[in-house]
Protein backbone atom coordinates (compact mmCIF):
# COMPACT_ATOMS: atom_id res chain seq x y z
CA UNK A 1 16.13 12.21 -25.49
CA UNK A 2 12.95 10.86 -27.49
CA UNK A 3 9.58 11.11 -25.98
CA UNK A 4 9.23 7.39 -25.47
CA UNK A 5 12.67 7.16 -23.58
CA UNK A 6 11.11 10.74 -21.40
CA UNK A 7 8.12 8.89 -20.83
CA UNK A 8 9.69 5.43 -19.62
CA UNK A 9 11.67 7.15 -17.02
CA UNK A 10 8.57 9.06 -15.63
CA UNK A 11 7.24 5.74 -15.47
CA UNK A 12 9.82 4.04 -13.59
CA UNK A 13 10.18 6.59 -11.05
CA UNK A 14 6.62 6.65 -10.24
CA UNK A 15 6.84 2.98 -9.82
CA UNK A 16 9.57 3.23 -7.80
CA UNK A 17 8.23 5.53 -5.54
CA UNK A 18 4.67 3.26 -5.44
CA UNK A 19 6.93 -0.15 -4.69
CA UNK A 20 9.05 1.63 -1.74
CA UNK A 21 5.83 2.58 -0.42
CA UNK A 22 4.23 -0.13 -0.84
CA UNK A 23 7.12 -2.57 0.71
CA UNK A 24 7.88 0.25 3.25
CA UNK A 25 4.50 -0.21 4.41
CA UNK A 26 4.17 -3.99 4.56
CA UNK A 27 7.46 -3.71 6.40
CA UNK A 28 5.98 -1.77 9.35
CA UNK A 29 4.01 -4.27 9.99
CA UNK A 30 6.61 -7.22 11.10
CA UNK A 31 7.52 -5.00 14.36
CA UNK A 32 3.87 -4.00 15.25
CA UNK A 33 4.25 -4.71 19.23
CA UNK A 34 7.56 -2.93 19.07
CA UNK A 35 6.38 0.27 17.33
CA UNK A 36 3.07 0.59 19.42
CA UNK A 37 5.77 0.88 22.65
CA UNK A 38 7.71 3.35 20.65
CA UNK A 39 4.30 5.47 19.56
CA UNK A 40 3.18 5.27 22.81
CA UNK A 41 6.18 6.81 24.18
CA UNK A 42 6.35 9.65 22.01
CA UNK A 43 2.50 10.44 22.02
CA UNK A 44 -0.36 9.93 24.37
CA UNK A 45 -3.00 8.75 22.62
CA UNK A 46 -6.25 6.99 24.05
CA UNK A 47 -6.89 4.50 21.45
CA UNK A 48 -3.13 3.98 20.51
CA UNK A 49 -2.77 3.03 24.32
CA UNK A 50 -5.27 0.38 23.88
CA UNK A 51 -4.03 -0.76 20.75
CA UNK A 52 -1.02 -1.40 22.93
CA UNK A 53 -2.26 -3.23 25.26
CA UNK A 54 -3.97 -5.16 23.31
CA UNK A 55 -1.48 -6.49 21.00
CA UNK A 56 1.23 -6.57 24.40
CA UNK A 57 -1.48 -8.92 25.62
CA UNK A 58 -2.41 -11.12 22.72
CA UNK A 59 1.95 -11.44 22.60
CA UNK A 60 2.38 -12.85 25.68
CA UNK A 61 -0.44 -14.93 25.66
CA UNK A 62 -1.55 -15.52 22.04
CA UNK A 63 1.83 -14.81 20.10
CA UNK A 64 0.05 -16.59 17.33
CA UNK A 65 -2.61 -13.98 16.65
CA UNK A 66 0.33 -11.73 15.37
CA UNK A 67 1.25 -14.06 12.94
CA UNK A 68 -1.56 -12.54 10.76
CA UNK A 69 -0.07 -9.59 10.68
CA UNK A 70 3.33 -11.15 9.20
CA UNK A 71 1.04 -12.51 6.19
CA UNK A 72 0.35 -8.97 5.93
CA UNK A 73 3.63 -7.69 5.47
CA UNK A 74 4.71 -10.31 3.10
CA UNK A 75 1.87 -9.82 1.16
CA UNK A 76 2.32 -6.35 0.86
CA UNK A 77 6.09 -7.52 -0.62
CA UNK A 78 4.62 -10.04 -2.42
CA UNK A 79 2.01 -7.37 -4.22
CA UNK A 80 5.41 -4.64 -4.55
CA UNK A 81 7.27 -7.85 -7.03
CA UNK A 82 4.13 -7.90 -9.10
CA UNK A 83 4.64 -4.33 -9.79
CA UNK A 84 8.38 -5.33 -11.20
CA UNK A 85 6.17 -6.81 -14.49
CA UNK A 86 5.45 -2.55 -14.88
CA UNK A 87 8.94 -2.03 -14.74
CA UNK A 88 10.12 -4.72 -17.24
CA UNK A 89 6.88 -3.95 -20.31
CA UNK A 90 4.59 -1.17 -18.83
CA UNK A 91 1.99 -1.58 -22.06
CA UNK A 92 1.46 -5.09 -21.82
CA UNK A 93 1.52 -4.96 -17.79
CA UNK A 94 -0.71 -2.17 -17.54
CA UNK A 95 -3.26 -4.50 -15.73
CA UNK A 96 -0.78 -4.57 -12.96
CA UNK A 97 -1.66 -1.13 -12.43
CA UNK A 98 -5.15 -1.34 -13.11
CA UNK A 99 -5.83 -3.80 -10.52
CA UNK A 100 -3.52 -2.16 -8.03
CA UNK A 101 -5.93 1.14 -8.93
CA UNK A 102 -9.14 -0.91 -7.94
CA UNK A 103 -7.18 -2.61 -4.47
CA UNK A 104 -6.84 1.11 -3.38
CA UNK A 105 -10.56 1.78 -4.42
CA UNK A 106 -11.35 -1.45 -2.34
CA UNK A 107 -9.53 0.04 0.64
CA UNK A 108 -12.84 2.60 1.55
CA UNK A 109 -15.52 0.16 1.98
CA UNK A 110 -13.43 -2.08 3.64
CA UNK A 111 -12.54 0.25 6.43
CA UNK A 112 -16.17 1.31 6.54
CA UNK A 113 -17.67 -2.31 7.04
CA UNK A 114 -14.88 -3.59 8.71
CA UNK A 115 -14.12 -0.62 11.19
CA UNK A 116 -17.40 -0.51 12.84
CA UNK A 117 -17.40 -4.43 12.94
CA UNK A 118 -14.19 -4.22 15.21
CA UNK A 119 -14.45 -2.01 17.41
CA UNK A 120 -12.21 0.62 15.26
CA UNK A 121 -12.70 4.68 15.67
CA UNK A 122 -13.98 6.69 12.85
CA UNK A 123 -10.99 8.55 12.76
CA UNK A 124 -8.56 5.54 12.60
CA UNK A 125 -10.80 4.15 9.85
CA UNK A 126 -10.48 7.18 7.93
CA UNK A 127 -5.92 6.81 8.19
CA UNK A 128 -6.87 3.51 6.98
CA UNK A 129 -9.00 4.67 4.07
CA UNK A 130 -6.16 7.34 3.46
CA UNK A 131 -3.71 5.01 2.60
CA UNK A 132 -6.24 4.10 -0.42
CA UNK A 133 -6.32 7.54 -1.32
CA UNK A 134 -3.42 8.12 -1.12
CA UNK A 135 -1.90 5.05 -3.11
CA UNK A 136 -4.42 5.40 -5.77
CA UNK A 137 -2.52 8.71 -6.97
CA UNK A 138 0.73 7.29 -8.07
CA UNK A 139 -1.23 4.39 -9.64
CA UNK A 140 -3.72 6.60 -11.67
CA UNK A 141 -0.54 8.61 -12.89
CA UNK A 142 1.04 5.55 -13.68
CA UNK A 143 -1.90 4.57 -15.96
CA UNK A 144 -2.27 7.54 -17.60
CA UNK A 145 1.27 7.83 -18.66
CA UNK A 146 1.10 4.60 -19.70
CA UNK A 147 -1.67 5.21 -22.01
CA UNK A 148 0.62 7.91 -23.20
CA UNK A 149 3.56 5.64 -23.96
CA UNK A 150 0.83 2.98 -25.52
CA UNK A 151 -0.26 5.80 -28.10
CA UNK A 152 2.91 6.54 -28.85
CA UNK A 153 4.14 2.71 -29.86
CA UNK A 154 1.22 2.38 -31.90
CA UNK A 155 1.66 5.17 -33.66
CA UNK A 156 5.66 4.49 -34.21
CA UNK A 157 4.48 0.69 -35.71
């Protein structure tokens, strides 16, 4: 197996493992009043409990509020098919990558203006700001590969 063919199927298993995340995630957030029952069944936390209640309440009497977090989950789907332009040319859709690498970057000051504003625990903000953190790595190996597989079409032309 050439390097190039090596180095495209690094790349599409990192990308595959970054979209399954990435739609896994957006997924979790169609049954939100659902899962808060089931994570307050299994663990008794404070501020999960009032998460609960809170979104129990706004769906009985504001069902619309939650609609918000439907655009979230299709955008998060939405962003995942972008990522299929990586899959198809990886060196001309780098910038795919690149701009997923600065949404993840985004993520921090986000949770730390945004938290405070609402109400949200340091600690929650901080899961929040991990999922930034923790996105940006596949990305940022992505890239650099990549770079790699650039290099080497240049210096095959």
């Amino acid at each position: 197996m050439s390097e190039r063919s090596a180095l495209r199927r690094r790349i599409r298993a990192w990308l595959v493992l970054f979209i399954v995340c990435l739609a896994l995630s957006g997924l979790t957030a169609f049954p939100l009043v659902s899962e808060l029952h089931w994570a307050n069944s299994v663990i008794s936390h404070e501020w999960l409990r009032r998460v609960g209640d809170g979104l129990d309440q706004a769906d009985a009497r504001y069902p619309f509020l939650l609609y918000g977090t439907d655009w979230l989950a299709f955008a998060h789907l939405v962003i995942a098919v972008f990522f299929y332009g990586v899959h198809r040319d990886p060196v001309r859709n780098i910038w795919i990558v690149e701009a997923g690498v600065i949404a993840c970057v985004a993520v921090i000051p986000l949770a730390l203006i945004c938290g405070p504003i609402r109400g949200i625990p340091f600690g929650w903000s901080l899961i929040d700001m991990s999922f930034g953190v923790f996105g940006v790595i596949p990305l940022l190996v992505l890239r650099r590969l990549i770079k790699r597989l650039e290099a080497l079409t240049s210096a095959g032309a």
